[in-house]
C-alpha atoms as a PDB file:
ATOM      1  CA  UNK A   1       5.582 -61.559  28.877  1.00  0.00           C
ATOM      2  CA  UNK A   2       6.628 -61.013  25.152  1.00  0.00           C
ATOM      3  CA  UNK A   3       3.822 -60.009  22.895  1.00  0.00           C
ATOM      4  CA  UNK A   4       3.220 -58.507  19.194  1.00  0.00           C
ATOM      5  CA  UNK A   5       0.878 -58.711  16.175  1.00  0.00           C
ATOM      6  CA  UNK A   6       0.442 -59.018  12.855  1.00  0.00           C
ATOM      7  CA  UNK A   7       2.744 -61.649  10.912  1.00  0.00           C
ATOM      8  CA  UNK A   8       0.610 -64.251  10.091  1.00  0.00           C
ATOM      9  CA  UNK A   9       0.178 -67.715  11.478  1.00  0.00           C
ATOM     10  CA  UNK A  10       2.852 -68.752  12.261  1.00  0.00           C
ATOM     11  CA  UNK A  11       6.007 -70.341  14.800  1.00  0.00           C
ATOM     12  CA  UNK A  12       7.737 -67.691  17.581  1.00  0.00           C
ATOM     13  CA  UNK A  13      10.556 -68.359  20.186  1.00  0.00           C
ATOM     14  CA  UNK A  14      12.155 -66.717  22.834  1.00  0.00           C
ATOM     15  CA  UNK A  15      15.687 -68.457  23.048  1.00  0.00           C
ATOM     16  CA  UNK A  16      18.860 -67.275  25.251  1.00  0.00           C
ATOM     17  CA  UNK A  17      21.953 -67.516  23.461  1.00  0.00           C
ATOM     18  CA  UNK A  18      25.147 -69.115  26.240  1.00  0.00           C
ATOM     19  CA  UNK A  19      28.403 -68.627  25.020  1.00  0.00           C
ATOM     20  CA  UNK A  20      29.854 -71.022  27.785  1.00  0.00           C
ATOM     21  CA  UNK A  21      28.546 -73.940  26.170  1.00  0.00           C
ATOM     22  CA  UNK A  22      31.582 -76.181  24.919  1.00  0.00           C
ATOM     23  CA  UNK A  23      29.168 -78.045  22.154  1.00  0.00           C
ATOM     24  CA  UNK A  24      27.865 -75.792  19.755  1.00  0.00           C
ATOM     25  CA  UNK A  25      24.351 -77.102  19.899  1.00  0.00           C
ATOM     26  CA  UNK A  26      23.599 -76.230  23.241  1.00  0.00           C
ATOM     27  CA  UNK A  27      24.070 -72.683  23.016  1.00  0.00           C
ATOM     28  CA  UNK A  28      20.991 -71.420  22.047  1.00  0.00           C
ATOM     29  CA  UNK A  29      18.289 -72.252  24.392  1.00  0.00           C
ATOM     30  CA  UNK A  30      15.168 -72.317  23.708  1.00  0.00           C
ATOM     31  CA  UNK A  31      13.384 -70.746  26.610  1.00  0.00           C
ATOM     32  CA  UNK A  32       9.540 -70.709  25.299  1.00  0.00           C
ATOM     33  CA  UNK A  33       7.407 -70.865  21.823  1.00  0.00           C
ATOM     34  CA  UNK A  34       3.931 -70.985  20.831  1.00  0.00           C
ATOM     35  CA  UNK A  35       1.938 -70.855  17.896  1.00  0.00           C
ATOM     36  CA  UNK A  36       0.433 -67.532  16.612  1.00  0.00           C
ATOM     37  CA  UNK A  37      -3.204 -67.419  15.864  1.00  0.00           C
ATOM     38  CA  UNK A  38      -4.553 -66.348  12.457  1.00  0.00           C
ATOM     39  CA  UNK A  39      -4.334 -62.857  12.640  1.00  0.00           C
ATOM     40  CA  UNK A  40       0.151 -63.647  13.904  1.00  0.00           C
ATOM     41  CA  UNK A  41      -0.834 -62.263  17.525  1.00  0.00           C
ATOM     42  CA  UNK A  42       1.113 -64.067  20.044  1.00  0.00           C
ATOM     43  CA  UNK A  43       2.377 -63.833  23.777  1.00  0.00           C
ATOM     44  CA  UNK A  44       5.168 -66.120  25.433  1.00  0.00           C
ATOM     45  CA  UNK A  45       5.479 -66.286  29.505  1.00  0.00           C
ATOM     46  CA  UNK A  46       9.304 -65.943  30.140  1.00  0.00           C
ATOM     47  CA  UNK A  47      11.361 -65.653  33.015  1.00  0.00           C
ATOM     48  CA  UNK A  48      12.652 -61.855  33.221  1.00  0.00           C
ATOM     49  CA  UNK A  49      16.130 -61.957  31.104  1.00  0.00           C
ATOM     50  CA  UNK A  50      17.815 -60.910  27.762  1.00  0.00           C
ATOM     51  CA  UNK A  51      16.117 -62.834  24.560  1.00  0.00           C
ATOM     52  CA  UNK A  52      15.867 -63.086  20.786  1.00  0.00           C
ATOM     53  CA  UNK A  53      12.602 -63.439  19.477  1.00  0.00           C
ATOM     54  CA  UNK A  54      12.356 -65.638  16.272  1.00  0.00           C
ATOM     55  CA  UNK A  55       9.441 -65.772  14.309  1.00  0.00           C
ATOM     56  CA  UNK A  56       8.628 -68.558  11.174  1.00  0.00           C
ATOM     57  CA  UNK A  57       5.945 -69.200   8.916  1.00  0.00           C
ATOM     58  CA  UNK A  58       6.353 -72.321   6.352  1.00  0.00           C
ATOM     59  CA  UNK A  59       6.911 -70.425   3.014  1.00  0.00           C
ATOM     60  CA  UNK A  60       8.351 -67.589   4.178  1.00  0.00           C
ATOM     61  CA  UNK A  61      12.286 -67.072   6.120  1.00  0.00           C
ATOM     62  CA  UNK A  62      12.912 -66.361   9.423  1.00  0.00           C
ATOM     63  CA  UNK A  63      12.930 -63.196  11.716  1.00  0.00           C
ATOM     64  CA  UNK A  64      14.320 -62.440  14.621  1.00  0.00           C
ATOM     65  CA  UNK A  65      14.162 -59.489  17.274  1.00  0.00           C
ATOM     66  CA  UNK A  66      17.542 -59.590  18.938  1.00  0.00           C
ATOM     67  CA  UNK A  67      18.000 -58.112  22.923  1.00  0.00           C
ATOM     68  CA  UNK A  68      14.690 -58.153  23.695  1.00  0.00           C
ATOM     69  CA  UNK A  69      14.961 -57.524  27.668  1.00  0.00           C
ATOM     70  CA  UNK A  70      11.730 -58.452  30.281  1.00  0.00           C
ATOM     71  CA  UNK A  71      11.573 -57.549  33.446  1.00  0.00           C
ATOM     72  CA  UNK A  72       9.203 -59.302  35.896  1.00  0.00           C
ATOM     73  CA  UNK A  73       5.248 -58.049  36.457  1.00  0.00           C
ATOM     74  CA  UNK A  74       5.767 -56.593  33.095  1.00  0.00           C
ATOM     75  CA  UNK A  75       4.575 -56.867  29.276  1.00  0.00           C
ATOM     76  CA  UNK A  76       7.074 -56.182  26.579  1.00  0.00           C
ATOM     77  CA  UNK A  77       5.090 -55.368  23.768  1.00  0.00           C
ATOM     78  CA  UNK A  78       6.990 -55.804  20.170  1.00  0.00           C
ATOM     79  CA  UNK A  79       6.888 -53.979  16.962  1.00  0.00           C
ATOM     80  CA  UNK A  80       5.020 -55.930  14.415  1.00  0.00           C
ATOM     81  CA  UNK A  81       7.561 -58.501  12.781  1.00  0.00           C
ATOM     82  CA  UNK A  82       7.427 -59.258   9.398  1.00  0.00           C
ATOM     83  CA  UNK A  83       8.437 -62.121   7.350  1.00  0.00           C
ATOM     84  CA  UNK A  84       9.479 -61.853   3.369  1.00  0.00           C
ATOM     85  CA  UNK A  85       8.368 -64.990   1.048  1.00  0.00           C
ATOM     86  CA  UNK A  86      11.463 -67.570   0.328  1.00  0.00           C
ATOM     87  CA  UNK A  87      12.582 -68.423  -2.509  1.00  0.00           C
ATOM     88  CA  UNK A  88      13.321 -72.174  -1.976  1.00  0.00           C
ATOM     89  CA  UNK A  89      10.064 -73.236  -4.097  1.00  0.00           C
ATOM     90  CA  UNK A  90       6.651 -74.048  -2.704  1.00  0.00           C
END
């Protein structure tokens, strides 16, 4: 299980990233996501494995927390992610 605090509400992902895909959009996978509640906490369930977090909030542009590794029965808690305001308008 993936879990971290304090963004905002917002979108997170776990996705897997298979360079033996032959069309482009198939390599990354998106494994799990989930909605964060209002204070950004969130978990995801994943199978144990090698991830990259992203996190989005409209208004604001991505992050990401590359090699995140889980291993099964237990928690990987995060660092706190943050997200910096775009500036493509409103």
């Amino acid at each position: 299980m993936l879990w971290a605090e304090r963004f905002g509400r917002g979108l997170v992902s776990a996705q897997e990233y298979d360079l033996a895909a032959t069309d482009a959009a198939n390599r990354v996978l998106i494994e799990a996501s989930t909605v964060t509640d209002q204070d950004g906490r969130f978990s995801i369930w994943v199978q144990p494995g090698y991830y990259n977090v992203v996190a989005y909030r409209e208004g604001y542009t991505y992050a990401s927390v590359c090699g995140v590794t889980t291993v099964a029965g237990e928690i990987e808690q995060l660092d706190p992610i943050t997200l910096a305001a775009s500036n493509d308008g409103p």
